[in-house]
Protein backbone atom coordinates (compact mmCIF):
# COMPACT_ATOMS: atom_id res chain seq x y z
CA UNK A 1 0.00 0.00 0.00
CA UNK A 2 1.16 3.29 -0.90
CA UNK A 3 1.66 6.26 1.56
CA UNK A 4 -1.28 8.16 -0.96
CA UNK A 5 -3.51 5.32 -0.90
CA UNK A 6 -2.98 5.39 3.45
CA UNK A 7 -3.97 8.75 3.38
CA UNK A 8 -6.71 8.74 1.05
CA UNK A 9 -8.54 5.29 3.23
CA UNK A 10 -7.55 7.26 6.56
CA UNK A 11 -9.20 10.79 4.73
CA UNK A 12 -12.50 8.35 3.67
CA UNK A 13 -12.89 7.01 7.52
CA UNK A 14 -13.08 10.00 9.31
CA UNK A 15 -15.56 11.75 6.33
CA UNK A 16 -17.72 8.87 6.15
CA UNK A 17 -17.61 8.93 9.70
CA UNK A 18 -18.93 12.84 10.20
CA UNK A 19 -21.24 12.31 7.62
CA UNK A 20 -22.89 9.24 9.53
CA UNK A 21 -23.01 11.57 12.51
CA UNK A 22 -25.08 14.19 10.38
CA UNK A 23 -27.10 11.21 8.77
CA UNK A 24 -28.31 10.60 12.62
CA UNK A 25 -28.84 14.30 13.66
CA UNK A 26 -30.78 14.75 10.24
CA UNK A 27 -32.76 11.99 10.23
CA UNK A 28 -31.15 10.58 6.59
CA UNK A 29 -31.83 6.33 6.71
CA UNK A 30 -31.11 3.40 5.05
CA UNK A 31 -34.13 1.37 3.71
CA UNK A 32 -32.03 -1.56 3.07
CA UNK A 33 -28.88 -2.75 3.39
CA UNK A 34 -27.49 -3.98 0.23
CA UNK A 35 -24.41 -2.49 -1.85
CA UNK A 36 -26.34 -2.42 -4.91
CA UNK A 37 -28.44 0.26 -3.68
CA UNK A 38 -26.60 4.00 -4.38
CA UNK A 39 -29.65 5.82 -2.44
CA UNK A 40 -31.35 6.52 1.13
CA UNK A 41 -33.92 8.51 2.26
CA UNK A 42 -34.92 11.58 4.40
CA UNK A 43 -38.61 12.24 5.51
CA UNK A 44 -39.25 15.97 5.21
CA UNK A 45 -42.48 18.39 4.44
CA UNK A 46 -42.30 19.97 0.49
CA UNK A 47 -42.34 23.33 2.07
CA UNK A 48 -44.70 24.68 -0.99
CA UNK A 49 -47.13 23.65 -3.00
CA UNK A 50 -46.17 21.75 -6.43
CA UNK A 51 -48.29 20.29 -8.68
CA UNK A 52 -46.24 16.99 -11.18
CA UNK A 53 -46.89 16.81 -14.76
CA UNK A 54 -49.31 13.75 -14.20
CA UNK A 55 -51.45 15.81 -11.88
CA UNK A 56 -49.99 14.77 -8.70
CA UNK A 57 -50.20 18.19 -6.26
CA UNK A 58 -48.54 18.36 -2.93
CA UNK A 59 -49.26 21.10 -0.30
CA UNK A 60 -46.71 22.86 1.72
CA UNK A 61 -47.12 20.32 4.74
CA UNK A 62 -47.35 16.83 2.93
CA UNK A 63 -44.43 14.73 3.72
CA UNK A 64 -42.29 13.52 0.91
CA UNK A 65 -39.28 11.68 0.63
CA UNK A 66 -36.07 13.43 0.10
CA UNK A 67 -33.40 11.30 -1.61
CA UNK A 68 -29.75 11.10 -1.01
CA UNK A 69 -26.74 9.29 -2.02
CA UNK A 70 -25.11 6.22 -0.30
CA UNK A 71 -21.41 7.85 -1.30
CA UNK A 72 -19.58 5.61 -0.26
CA UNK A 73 -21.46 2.79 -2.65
CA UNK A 74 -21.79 4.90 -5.39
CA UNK A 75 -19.52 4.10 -8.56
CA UNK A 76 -16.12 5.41 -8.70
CA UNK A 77 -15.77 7.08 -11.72
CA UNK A 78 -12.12 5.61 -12.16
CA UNK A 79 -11.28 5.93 -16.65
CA UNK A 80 -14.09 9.06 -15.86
CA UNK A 81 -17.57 9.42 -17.02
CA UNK A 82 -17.54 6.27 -19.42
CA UNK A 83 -20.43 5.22 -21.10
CA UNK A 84 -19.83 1.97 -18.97
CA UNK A 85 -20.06 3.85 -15.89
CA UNK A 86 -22.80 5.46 -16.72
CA UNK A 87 -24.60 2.19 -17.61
CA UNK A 88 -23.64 1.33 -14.09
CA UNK A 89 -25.27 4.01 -12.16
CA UNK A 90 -28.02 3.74 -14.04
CA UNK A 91 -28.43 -0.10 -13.47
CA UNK A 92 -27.63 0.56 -9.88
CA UNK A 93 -30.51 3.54 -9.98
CA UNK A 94 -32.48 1.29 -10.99
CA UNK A 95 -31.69 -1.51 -8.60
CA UNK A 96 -32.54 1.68 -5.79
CA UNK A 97 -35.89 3.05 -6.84
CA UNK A 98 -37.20 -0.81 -7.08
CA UNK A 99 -36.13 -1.21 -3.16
CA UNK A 100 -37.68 1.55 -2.49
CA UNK A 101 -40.87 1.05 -3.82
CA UNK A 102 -40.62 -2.35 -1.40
CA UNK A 103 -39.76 -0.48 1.43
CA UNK A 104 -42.59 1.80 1.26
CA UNK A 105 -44.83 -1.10 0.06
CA UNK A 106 -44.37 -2.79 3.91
CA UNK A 107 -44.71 1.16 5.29
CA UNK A 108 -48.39 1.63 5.94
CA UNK A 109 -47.43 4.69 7.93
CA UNK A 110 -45.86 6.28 5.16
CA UNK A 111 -48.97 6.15 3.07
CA UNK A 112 -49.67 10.33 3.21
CA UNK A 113 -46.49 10.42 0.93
CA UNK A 114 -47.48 11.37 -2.24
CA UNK A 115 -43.43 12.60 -3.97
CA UNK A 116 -39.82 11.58 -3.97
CA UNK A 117 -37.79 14.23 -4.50
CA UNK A 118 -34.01 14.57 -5.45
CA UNK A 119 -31.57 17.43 -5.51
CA UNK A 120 -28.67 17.17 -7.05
CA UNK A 121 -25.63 19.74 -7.55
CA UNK A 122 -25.00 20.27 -11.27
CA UNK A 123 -22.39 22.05 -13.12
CA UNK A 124 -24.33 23.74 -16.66
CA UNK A 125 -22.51 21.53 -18.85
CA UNK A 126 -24.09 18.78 -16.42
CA UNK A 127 -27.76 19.92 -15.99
CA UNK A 128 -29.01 18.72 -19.68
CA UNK A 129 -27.35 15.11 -19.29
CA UNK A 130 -28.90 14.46 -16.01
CA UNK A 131 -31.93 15.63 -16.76
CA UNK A 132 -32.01 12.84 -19.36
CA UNK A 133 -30.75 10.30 -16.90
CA UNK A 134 -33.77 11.80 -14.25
CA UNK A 135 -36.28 11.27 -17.38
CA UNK A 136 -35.57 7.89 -18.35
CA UNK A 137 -37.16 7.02 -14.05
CA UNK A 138 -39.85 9.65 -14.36
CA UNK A 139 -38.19 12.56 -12.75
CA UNK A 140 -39.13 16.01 -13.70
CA UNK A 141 -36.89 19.37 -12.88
CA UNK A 142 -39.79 21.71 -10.86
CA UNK A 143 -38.19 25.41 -10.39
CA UNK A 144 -38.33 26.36 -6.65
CA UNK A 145 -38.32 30.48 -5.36
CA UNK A 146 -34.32 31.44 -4.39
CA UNK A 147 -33.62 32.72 -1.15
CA UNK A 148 -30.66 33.73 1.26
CA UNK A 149 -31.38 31.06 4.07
CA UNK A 150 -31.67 28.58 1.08
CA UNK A 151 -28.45 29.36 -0.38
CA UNK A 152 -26.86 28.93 2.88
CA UNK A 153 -27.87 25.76 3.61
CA UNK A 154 -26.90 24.77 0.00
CA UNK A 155 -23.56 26.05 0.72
CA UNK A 156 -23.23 24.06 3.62
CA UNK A 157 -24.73 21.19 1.81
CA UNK A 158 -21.83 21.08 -1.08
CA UNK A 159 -18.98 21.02 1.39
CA UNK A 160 -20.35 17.56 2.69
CA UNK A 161 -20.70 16.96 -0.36
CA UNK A 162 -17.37 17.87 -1.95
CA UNK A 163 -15.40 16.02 1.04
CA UNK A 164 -17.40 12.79 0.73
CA UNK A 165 -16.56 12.98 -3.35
CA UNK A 166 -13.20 13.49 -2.53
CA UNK A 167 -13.38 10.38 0.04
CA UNK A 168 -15.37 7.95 -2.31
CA UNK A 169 -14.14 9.17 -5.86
CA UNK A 170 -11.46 11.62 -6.20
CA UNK A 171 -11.46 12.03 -9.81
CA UNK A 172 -15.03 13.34 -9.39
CA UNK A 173 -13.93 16.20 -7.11
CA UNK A 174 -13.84 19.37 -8.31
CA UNK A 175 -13.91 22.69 -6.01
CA UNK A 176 -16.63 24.70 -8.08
CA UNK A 177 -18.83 21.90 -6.56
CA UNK A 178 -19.18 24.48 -3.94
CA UNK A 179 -20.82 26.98 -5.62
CA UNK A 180 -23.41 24.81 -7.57
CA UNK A 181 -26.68 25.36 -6.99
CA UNK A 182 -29.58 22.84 -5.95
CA UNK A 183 -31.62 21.65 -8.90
CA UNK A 184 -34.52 19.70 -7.65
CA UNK A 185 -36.02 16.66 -9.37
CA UNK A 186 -39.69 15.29 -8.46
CA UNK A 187 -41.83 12.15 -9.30
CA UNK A 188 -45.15 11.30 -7.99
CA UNK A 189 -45.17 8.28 -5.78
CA UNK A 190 -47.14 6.29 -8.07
CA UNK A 191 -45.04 6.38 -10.90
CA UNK A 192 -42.24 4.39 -9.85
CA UNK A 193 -44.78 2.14 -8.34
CA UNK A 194 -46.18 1.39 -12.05
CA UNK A 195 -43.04 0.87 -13.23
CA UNK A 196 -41.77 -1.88 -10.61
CA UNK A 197 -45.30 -2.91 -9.78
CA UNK A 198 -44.44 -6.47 -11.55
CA UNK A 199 -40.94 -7.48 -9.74
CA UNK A 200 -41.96 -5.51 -6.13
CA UNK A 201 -45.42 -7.30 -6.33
CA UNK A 202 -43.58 -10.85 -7.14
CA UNK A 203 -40.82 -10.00 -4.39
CA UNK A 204 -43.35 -9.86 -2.15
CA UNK A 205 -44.87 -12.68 -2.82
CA UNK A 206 -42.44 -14.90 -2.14
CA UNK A 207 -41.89 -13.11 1.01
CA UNK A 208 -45.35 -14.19 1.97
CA UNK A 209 -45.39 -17.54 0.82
């Protein structure tokens, strides 16, 4: 082992570390424990009124889901973004929202949630390419008002997030991370539910039988 590679795995224990201590003060979860899944989940209120392209509204004090990366099981980018890695993350994606939709199928006190919402921290020569990726599961970009007590938590947001890139997949680190804004990304709870309905509803089947 290299003196680097020391420093980097000592670097990763103590981020992934802080960032389990946040996970616990914030309420962030894992809905199952499996390395295959790239996602967990906050529980949180939308905070405003939005209304999805397939009619779904949410008031201001619904609970949705907030998602969030599992960084440190997330694809290292290693040759960059390949067209192999990105067939990875999307396989793994969709390995994450299927889970999901079995976790909250065994949740009956999570029935009130009506969204699943994702923001993610794009550069502009990023935004159009993920907003492909968030198409091709059902995600839709919804525009949400700017403010100065939003920016700061966004702020504080991308330096978690820039030290657990650089802990889990230093080639993806870059320091205008920092400065990116949040681009949220919603999909009615039903839609992923139509789309797995076949291979959750068999799962748990066999769970039953």
């Amino acid at each position: 082992m290299t003196l680097a590679t020391s420093v980097q795995r000592s670097f990763a224990r103590v981020v992934f570390a802080l960032d389990s201590r946040l996970r616990q003060r914030n309420g962030v979860f894992d809905y199952i424990d499996s390395p295959d899944c790239i996602l967990r989940v906050k529980l949180v209120r939308a905070g405003r009124r939005i209304v999805l392209s397939d009619g779904v509204s949410v008031d201001p004090a619904d609970r949705i889901i907030e998602l969030h990366y599992r960084n440190e099981y997330f694809p290292s980018m290693g040759d960059g973004t390949t067209v192999a890695w990105a067939r990875r993350v999307a396989r793994l994606m969709d390995v994450s929202l299927k889970e999901l939709c079995q976790y909250l199928l065994t949740r009956s006190d999570l029935d009130d949630v009506a969204a699943i919402r994702a923001v993610t921290r794009l550069s502009s020569g990023q935004t159009a390419q993920f907003e492909r990726l968030a198409a091709r599961f059902g995600f839709e970009p919804v525009l949400e008002p700017d403010s100065l007590g939003g920016r700061l938590r966004g702020l504080g947001q991308n330096v978690i997030g820039l030290l657990l890139v650089v802990a889990s997949n230093p080639r993806g680190a870059h320091l205008d991370l920092l400065l990116r804004p949040g681009s949220p990304f919603y999909i009615s709870r039903c839609r992923p539910e139509e789309r797995y309905r076949e291979r959750v509803g068999r799962k748990a089947s066999e769970a039953l039988s």
